[in-house]
C-alpha atoms as a PDB file:
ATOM      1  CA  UNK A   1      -3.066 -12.596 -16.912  1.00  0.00           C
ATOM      2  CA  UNK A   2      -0.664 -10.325 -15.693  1.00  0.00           C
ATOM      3  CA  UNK A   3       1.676 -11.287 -12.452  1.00  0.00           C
ATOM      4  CA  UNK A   4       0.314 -10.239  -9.431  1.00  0.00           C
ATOM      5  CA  UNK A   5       1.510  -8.414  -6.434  1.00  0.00           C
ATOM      6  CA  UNK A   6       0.447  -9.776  -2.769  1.00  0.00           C
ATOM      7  CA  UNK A   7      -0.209  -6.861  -0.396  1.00  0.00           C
ATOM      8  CA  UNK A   8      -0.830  -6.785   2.909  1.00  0.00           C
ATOM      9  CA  UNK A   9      -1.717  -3.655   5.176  1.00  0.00           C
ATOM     10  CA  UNK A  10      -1.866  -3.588   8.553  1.00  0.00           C
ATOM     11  CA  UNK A  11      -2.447  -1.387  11.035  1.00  0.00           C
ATOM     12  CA  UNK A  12      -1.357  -1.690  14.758  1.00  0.00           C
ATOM     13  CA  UNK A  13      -3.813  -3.466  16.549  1.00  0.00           C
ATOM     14  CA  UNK A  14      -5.103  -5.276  13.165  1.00  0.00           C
ATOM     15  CA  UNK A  15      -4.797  -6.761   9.528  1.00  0.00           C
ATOM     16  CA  UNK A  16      -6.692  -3.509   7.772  1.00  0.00           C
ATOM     17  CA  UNK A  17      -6.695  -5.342   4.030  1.00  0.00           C
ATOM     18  CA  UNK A  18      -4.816  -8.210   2.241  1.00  0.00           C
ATOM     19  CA  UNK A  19      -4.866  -9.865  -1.072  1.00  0.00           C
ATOM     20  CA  UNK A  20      -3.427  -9.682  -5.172  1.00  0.00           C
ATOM     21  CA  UNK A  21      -2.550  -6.430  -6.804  1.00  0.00           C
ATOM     22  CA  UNK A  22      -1.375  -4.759  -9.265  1.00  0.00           C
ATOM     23  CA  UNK A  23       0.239  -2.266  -8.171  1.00  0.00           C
ATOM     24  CA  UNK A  24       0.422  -0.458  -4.194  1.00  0.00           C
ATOM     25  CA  UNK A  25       1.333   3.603  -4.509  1.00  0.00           C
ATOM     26  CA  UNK A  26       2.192   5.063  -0.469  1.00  0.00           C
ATOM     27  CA  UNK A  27       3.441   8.320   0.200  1.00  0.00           C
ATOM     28  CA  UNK A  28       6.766   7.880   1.471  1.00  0.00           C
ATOM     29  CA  UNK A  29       9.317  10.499   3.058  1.00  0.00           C
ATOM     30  CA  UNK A  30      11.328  10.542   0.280  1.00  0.00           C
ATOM     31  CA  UNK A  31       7.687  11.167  -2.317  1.00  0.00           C
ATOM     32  CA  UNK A  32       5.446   9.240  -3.832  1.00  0.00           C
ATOM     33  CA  UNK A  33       6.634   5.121  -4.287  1.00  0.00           C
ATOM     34  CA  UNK A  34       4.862   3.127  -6.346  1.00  0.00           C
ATOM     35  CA  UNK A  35       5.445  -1.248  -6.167  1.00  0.00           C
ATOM     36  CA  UNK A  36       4.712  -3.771  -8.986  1.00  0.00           C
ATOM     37  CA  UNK A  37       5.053  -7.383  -8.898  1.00  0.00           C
ATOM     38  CA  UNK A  38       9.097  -8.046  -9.008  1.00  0.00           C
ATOM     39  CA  UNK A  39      10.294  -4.792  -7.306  1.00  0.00           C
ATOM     40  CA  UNK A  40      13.542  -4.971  -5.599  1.00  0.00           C
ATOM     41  CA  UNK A  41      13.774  -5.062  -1.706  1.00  0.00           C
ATOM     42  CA  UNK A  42      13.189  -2.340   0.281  1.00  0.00           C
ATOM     43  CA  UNK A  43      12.157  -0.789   3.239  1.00  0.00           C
ATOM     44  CA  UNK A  44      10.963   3.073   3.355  1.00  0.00           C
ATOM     45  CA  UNK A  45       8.854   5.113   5.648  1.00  0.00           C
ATOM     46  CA  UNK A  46       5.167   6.259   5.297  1.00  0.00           C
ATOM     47  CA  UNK A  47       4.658  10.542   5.104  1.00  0.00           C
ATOM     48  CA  UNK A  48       2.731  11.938   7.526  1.00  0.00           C
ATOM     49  CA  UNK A  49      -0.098  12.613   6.260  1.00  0.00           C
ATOM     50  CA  UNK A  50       0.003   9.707   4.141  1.00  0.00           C
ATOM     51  CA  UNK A  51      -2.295   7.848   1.789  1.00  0.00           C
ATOM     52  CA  UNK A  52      -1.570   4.202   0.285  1.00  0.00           C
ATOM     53  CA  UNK A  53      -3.650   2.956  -3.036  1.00  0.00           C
ATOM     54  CA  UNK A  54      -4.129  -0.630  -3.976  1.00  0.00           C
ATOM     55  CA  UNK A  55      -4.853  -0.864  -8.069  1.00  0.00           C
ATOM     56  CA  UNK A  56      -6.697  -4.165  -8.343  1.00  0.00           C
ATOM     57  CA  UNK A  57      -6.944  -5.942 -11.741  1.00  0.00           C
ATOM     58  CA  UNK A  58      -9.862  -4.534 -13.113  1.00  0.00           C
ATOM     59  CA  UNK A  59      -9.061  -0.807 -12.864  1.00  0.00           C
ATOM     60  CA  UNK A  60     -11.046  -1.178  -9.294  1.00  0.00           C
ATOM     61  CA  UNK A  61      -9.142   0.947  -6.724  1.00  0.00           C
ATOM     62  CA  UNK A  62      -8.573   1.071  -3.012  1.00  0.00           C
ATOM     63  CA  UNK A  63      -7.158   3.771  -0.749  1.00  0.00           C
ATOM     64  CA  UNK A  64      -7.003   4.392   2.682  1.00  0.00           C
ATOM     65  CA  UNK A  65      -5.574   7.295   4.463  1.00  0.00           C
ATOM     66  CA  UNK A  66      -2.371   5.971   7.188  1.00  0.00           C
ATOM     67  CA  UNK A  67      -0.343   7.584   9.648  1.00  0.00           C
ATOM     68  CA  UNK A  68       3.215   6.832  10.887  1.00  0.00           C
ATOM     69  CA  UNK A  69       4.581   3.404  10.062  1.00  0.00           C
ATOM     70  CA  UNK A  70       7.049   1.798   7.235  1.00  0.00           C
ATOM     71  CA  UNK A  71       6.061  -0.164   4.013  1.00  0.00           C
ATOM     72  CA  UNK A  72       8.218  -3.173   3.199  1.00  0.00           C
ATOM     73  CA  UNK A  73       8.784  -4.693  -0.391  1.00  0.00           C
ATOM     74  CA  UNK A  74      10.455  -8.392  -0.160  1.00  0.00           C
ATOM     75  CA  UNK A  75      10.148 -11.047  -2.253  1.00  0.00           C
ATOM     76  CA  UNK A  76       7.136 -12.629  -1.473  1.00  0.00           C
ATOM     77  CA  UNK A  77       5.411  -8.763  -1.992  1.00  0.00           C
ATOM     78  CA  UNK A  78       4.683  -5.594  -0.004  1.00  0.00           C
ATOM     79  CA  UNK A  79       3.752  -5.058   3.482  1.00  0.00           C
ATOM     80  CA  UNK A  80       2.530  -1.873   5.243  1.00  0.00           C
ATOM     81  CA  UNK A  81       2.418  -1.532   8.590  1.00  0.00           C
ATOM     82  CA  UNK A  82       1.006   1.954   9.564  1.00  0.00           C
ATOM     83  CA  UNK A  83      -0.006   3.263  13.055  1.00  0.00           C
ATOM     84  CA  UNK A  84      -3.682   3.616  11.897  1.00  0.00           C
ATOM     85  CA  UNK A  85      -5.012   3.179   8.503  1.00  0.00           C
ATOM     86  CA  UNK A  86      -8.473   3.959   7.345  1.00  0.00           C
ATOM     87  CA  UNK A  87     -10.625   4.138   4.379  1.00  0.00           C
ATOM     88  CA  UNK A  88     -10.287   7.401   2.377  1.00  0.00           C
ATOM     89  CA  UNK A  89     -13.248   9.261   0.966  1.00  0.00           C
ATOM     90  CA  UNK A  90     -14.863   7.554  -1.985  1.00  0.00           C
ATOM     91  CA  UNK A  91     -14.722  11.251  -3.748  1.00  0.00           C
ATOM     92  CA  UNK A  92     -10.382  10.418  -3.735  1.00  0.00           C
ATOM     93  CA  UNK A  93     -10.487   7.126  -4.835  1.00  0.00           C
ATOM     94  CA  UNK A  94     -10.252   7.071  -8.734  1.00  0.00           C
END
């Protein structure tokens, strides 16, 4: 099995989603980021609009739509704290 990524997204007034990945995608200010498991450190800013997918192991995907906020990527995995973060329509997810 493949190493996995821990995510965790959370929006301001509560933990929206958290768990193992394989990979987190956000729309950041400077384009599109994407995260596997082992990135190097950093720390970037969500776009406005903005959307953030979680690719599970599986193929199953996740994606919510965020505003304003910053995404993280340490060594224990990614964080994503947005202003507000909800789930996008099922007809974007892929």
């Amino acid at each position: 099995m493949a190493k996995q990524l821990q995510v965790r997204l959370v929006a301001v007034e509560e933990k929206v989603w958290s768990g193992e990945a394989e990979m987190l995608v956000a729309r950041t200010t400077e384009g599109d980021l994407g995260v596997l498991p082992g990135h190097a450190p950093l720390l970037g800013q969500l776009a406005e609009p903005g959307q953030v997918r979680i690719k599970l192991a599986g193929g199953e995907q996740i994606t919510y739509d965020v505003a304003g906020g910053f995404l993280s990527v340490d060594e224990s995995g990614v964080t994503v704290l947005a202003e507000s973060a909800t789930p996008a329509a099922a007809a974007q997810s892929r």
